[in-house]
Protein backbone atom coordinates (compact mmCIF):
# COMPACT_ATOMS: atom_id res chain seq x y z
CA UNK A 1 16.84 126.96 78.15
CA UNK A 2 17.11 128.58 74.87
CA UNK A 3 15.42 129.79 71.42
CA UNK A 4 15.95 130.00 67.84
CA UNK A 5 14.88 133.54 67.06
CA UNK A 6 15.72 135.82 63.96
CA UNK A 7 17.76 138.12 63.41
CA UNK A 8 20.10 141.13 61.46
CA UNK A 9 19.74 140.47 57.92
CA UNK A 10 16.72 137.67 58.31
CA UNK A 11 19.39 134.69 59.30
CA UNK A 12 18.31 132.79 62.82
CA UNK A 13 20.55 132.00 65.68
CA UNK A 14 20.25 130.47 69.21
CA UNK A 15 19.19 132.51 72.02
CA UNK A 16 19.92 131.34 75.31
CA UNK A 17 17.70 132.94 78.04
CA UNK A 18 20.00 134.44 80.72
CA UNK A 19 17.38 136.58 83.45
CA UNK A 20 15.72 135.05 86.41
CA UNK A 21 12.01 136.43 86.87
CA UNK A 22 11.51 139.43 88.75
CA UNK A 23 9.37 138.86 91.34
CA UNK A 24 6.88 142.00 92.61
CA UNK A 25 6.84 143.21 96.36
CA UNK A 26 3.01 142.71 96.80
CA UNK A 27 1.78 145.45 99.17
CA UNK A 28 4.59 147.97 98.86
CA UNK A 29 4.10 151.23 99.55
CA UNK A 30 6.03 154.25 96.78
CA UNK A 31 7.21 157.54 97.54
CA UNK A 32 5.81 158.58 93.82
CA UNK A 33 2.27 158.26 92.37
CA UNK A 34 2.79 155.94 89.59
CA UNK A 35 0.57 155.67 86.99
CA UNK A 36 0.68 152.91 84.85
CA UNK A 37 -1.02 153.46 81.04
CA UNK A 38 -3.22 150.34 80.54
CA UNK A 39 -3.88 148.57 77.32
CA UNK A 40 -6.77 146.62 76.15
CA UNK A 41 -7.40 142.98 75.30
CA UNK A 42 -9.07 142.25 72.21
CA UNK A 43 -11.64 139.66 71.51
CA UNK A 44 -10.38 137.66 68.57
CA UNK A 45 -13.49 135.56 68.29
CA UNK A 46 -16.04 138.49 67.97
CA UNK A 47 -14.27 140.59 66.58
CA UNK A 48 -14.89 140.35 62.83
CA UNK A 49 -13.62 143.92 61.68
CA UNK A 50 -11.14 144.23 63.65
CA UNK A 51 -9.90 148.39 62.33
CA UNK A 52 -13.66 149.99 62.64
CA UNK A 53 -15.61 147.40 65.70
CA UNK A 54 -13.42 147.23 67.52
CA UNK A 55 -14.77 144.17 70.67
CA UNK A 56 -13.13 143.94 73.95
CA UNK A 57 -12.52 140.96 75.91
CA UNK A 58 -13.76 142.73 79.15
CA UNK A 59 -13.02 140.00 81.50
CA UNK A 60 -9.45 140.00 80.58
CA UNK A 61 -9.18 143.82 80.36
CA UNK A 62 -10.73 144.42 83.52
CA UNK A 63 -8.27 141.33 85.08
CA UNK A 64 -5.35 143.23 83.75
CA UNK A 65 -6.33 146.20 85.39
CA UNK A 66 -6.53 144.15 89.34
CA UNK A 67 -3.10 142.86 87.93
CA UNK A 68 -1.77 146.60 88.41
CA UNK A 69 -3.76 147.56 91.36
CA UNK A 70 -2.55 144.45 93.09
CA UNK A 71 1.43 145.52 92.17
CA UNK A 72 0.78 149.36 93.68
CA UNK A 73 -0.31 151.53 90.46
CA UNK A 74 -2.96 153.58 89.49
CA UNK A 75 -4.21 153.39 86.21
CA UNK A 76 -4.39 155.87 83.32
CA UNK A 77 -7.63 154.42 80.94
CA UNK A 78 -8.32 154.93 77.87
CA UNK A 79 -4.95 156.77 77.09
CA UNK A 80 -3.16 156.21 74.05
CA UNK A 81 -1.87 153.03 75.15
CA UNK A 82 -5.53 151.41 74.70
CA UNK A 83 -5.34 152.48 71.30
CA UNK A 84 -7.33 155.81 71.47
CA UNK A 85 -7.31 157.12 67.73
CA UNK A 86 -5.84 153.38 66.30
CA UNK A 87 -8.62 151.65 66.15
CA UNK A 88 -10.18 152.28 69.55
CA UNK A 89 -13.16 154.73 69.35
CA UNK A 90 -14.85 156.82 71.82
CA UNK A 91 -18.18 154.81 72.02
CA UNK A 92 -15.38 151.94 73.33
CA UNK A 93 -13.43 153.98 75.59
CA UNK A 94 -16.90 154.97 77.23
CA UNK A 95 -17.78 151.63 77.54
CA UNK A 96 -13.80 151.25 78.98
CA UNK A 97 -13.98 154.10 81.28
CA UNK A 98 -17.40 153.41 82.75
CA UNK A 99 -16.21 149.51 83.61
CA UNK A 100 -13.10 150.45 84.75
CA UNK A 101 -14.34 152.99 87.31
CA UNK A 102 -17.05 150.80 88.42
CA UNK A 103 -14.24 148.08 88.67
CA UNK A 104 -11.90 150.36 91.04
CA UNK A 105 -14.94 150.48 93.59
CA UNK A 106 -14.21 146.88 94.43
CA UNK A 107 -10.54 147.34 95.22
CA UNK A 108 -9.17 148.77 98.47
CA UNK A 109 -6.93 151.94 97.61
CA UNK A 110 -7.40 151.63 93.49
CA UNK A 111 -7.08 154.62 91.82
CA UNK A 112 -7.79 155.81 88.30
CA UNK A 113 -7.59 158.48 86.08
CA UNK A 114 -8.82 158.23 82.39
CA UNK A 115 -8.55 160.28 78.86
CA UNK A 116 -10.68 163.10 78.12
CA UNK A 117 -10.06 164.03 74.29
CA UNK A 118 -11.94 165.31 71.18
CA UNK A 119 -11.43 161.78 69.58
CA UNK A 120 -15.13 161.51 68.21
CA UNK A 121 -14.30 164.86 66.25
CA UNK A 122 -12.73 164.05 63.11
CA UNK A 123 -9.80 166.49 62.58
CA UNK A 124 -11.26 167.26 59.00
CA UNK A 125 -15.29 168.15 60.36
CA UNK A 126 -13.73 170.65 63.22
CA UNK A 127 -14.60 174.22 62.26
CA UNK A 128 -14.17 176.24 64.84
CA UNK A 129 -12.43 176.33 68.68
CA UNK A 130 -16.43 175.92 70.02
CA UNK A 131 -16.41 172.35 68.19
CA UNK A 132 -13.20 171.44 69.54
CA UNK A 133 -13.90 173.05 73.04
CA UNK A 134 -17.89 171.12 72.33
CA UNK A 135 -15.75 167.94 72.15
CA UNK A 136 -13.87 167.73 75.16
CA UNK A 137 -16.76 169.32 77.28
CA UNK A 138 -18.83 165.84 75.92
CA UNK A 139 -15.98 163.52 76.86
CA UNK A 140 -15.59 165.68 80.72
CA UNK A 141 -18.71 165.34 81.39
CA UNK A 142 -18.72 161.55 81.08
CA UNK A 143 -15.93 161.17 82.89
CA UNK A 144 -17.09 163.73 85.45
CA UNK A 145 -20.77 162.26 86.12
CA UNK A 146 -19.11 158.61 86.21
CA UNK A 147 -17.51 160.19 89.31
CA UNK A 148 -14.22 159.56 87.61
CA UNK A 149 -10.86 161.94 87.46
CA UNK A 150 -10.11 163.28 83.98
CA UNK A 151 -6.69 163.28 81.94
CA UNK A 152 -6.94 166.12 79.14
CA UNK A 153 -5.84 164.61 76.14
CA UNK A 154 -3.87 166.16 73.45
CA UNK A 155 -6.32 167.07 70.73
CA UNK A 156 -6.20 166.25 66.67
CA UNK A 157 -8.92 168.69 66.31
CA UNK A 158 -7.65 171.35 68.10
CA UNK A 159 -3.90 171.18 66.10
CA UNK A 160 -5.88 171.40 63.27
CA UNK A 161 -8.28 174.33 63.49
CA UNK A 162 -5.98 176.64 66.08
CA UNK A 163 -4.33 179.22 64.52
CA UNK A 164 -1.46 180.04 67.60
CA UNK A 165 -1.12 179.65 70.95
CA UNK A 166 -3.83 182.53 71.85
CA UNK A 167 -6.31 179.47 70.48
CA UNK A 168 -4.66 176.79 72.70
CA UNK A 169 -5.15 178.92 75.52
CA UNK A 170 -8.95 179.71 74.74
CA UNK A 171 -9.73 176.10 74.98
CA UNK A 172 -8.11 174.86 77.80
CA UNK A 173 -9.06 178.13 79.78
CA UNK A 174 -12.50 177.02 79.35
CA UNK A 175 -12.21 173.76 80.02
CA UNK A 176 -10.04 174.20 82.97
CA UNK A 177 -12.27 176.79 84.21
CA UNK A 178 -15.67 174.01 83.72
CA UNK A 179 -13.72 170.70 85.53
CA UNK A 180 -15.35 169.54 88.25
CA UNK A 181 -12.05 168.50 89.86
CA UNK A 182 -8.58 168.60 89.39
CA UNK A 183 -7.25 167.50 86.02
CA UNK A 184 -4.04 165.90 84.73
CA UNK A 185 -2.74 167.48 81.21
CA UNK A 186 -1.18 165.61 78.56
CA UNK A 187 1.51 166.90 76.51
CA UNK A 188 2.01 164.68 73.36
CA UNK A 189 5.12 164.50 71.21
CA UNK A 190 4.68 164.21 67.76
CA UNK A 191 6.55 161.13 67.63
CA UNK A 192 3.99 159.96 69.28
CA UNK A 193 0.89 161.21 67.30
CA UNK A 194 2.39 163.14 63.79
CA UNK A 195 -1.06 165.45 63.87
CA UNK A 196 -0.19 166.83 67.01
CA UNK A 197 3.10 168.61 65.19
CA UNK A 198 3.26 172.36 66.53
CA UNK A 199 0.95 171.56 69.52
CA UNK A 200 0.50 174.76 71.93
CA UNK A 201 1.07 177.00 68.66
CA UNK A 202 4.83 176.82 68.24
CA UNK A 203 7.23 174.21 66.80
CA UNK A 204 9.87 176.24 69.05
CA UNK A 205 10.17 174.26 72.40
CA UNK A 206 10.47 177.56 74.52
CA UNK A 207 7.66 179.25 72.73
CA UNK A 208 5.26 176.33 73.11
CA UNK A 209 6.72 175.53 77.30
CA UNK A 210 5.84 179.69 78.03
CA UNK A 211 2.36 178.84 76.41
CA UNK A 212 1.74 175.68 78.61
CA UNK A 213 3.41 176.62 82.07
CA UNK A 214 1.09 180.30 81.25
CA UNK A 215 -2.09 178.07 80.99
CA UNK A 216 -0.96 176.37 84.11
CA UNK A 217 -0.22 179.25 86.46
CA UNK A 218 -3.77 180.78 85.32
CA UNK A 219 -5.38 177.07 86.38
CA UNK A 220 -3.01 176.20 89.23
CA UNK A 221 -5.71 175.06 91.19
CA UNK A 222 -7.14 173.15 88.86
CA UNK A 223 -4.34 171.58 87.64
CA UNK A 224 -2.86 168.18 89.53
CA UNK A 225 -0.09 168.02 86.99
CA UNK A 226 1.55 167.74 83.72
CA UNK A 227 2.32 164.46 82.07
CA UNK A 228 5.37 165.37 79.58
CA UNK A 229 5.94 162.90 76.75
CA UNK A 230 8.72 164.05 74.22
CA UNK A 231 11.37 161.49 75.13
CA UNK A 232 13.77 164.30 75.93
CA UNK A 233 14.84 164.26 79.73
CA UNK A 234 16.06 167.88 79.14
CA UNK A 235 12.43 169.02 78.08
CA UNK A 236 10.74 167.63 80.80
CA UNK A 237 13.32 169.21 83.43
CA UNK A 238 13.12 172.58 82.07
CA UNK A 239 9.51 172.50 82.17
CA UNK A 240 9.46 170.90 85.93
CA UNK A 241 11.66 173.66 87.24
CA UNK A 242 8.95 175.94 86.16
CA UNK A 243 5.51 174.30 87.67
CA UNK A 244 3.48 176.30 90.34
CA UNK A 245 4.04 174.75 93.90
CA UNK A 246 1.61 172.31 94.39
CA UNK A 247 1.81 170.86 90.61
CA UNK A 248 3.50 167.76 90.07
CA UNK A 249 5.67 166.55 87.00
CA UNK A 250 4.41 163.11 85.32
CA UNK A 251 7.00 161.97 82.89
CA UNK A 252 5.88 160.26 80.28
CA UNK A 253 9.27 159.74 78.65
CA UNK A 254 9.51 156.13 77.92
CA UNK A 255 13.03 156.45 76.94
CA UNK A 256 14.52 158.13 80.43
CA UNK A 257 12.22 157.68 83.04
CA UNK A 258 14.61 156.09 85.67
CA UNK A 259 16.85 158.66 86.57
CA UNK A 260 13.71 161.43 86.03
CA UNK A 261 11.67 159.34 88.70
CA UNK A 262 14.79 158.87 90.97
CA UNK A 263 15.61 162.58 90.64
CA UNK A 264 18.25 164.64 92.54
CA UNK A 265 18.28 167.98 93.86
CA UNK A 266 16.62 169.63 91.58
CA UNK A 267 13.71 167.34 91.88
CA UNK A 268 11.93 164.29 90.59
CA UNK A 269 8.54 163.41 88.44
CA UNK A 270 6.35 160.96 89.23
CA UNK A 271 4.93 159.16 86.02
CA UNK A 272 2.58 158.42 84.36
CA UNK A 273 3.96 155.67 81.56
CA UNK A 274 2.82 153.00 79.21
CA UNK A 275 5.93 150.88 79.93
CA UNK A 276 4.62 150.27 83.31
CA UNK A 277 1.78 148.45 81.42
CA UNK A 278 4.80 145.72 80.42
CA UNK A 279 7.42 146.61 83.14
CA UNK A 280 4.83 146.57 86.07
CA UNK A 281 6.36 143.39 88.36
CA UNK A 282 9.90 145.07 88.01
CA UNK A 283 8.94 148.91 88.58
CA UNK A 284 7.00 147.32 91.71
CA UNK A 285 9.93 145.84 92.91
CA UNK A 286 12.09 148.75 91.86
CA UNK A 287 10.13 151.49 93.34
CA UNK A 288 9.29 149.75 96.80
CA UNK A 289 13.50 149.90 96.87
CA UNK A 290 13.37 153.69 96.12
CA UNK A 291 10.71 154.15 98.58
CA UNK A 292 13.13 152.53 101.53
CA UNK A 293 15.99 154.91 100.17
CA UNK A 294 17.72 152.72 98.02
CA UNK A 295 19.08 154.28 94.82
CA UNK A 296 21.08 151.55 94.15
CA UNK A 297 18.82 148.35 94.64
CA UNK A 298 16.37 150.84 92.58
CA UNK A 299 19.21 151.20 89.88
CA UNK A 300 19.68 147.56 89.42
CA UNK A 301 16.20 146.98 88.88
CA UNK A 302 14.62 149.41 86.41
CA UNK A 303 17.94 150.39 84.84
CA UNK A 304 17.86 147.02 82.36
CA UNK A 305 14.01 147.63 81.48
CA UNK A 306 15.59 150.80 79.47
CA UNK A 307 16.59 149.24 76.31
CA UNK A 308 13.26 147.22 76.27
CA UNK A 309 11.63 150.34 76.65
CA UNK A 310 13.41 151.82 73.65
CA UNK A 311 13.35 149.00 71.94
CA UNK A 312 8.97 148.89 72.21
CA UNK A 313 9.12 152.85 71.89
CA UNK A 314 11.36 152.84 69.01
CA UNK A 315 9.88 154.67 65.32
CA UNK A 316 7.76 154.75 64.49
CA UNK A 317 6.91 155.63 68.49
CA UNK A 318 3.21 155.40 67.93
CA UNK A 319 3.20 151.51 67.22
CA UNK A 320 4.49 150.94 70.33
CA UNK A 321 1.34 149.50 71.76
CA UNK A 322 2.16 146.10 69.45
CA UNK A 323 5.27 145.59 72.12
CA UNK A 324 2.99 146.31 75.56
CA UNK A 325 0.48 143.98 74.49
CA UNK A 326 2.84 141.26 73.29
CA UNK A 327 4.62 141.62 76.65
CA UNK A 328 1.11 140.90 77.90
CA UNK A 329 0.77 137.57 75.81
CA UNK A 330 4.43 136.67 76.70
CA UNK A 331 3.27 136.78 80.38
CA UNK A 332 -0.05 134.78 80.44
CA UNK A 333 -2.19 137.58 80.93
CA UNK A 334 -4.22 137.21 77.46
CA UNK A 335 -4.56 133.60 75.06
CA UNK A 336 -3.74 135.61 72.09
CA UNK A 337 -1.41 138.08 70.32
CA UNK A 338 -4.15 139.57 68.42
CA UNK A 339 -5.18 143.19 68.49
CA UNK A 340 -8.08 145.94 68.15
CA UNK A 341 -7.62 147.37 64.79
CA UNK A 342 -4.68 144.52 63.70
CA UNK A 343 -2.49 146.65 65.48
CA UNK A 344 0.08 143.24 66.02
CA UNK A 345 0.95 143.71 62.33
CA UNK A 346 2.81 146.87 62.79
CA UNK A 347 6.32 145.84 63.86
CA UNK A 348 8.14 142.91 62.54
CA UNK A 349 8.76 139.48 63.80
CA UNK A 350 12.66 140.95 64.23
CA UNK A 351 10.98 143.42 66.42
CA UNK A 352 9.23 141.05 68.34
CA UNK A 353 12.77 138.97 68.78
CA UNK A 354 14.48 141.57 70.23
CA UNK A 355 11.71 142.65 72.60
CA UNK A 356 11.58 138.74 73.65
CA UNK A 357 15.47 138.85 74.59
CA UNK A 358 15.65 142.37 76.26
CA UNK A 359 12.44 141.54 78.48
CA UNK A 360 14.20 138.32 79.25
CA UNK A 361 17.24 140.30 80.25
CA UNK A 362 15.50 142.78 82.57
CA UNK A 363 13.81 139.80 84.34
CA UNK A 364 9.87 140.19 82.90
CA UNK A 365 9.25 136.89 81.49
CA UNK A 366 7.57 135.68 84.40
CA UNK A 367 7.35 132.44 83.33
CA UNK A 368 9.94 131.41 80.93
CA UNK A 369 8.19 128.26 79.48
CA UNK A 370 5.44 130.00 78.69
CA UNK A 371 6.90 132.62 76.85
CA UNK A 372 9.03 130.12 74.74
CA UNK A 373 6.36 128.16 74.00
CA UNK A 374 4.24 131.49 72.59
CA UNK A 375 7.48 132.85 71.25
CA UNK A 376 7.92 129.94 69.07
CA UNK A 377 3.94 129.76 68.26
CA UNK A 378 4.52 133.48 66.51
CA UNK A 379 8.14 132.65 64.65
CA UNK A 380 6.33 129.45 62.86
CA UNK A 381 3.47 132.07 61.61
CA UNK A 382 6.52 134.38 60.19
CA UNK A 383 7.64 131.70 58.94
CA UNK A 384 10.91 131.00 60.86
């Protein structure tokens, strides 16, 4: 079974498909929360301005969503992986969150948590800390009278109009201080969002980690954990080491989250991820081996989704949502590679190529035909 796909310097060669499918352990039980970061499906035939309507396909979204329930996970909505800030507004993510939660009411043992930001706030109109506090207090209380959990987002607004981290820690003092229930915080890279450069009120790593684990300690009982995402294992460790007992480590590095998940005797995170959106059959399979104490069956299994991961994460990091939902198309889970906001368009069809072999090398094309077939459909558009 093979392929013709593109490749260095534009020239095409044969690609013969090597993995077998991975197949999930369906009722598995993990020894780590994990969170999988869910993406959206777009409707193609409403959707007539694609960057500022955004229309969902809510019958697919919401079927993706049973997809990861059914395979173990709980699900982060409306994160950045559904687009939140590229092309998917706050009126949508509502709409999202309010489905979503109803949704998990009709599944045994589903659990979500979803995004709380200041997303509706442009960066430009925020004034003052009491819009950007305003903001997030709007998006809690949604979340909090739809009898959902909330994820504090990283905020444009707040980057923009705080002057240090004395600012930082007004706002999510007060926040912290109004939740209803415990919250999960979000710590964004930059390479994942370019706004949120100097987030906390320090481009210095140690500066800005004293700033965060402060806010923490003050909130410890209000805090479930700490979702890290600044692809640095090193980071995430260091900040770990220095949580108050009872609050747990998310990683959210999409470049090293094997051997952070595994851990050692130091520790381990539990995650919260947007790979898991395009790994989840595998990181089923591979955490149900972790849970029964085996490192190395674990090893075997997640360590060849790394390169795909890199390879979807790669930079410009904050396109990576093209891969996830092209994994999704791949797979049979939506009839159509298209995107809220045209978001397909941002990587290349070499891009896509690669992703197509390293998924078919960790064992995630679940059904090889298929993904041929729609691999081809998507070369003959680029022209190849």
């Amino acid at each position: 079974m093979d392929i013709s796909l593109p490749g260095e310097g534009g020239h095409s060669s044969r690609y013969a498909l090597v993995g077998q499918p991975v197949r999930p352990v369906i009722g598995a039980r993990f020894s780590r929360v994990a969170y999988a970061a869910a993406h959206v499906v777009a409707d193609p035939l409403k959707m007539t301005d694609p960057w500022s309507r955004p229309v969902v396909d809510w019958d697919r979204t919401m079927a993706f969503r049973h997809h990861l329930w059914r395979l173990g996970f709980r699900i982060a909505e409306a994160m950045d992986t559904s687009q939140r800030g590229m092309g998917f507004d706050w009126p949508s993510a509502r709409d999202l969150i309010r489905r979503s939660i109803a949704e998990s009411r009709t599944v045994d043992g589903a659990d979500l948590a979803s995004g709380a930001g200041t997303d509706h706030l442009a960066p430009a109109s925020a004034r003052t800390l009491d819009d950007v506090i305003a903001a997030y207090e709007e998006q809690f209380a949604f979340i909090e009278g739809e009898g959902g959990k909330a994820i504090m987002m990283a905020s444009r607004a707040l980057a923009a109009v705080a002057k240090g981290a004395d600012d930082y820690a007004a706002v999510y003092d007060r926040i912290l201080s109004q939740a209803s229930g415990k919250v999960i915080l979000h710590w964004l890279g930059d390479m994942f969002d370019p706004a949120l450069k100097g987030y906390w009120g320090s481009d210095d790593f140690e500066t800005a980690l004293d700033t965060v684990v402060a806010i923490i300690e003050r909130h410890a009982n209000k805090v479930e954990g700490i979702k890290i995402s600044l692809l640095d294992a090193g980071k995430e460790v260091a900040l770990r080491d220095r949580l108050p007992h009872g609050v747990v480590m998310f990683t959210g590095d999409d470049f090293n989250y094997p051997e952070l998940i595994a851990g050692d005797s130091r520790g381990h995170s539990h995650a919260l991820l947007g790979i898991f959106d395009a790994i989840a059959p595998v990181a089923n399979a591979a955490l149900a081996r972790l849970a029964e104490g085996d490192r190395a069956g674990y090893d075997a299994l997640m360590t060849p989704t790394v390169p795909l991961s890199r390879k979807i994460f790669e930079a410009p990091t904050e396109y990576y949502k093209a891969g996830i939902v092209f994994m999704a198309w791949l797979n049979g889970h939506q009839d159509h590679f298209t995107m809220v906001g045209g978001m397909q368009s941002a990587r290349g069809i070499r891009h896509y190529a690669e992703v197509f072999r390293l998924a078919d090398q960790a064992g995630l094309l679940a059904d090889p035909d298929l993904a041929i077939a729609r691999m081809k459909s998507l070369c003959a558009v680029a022209g190849v």
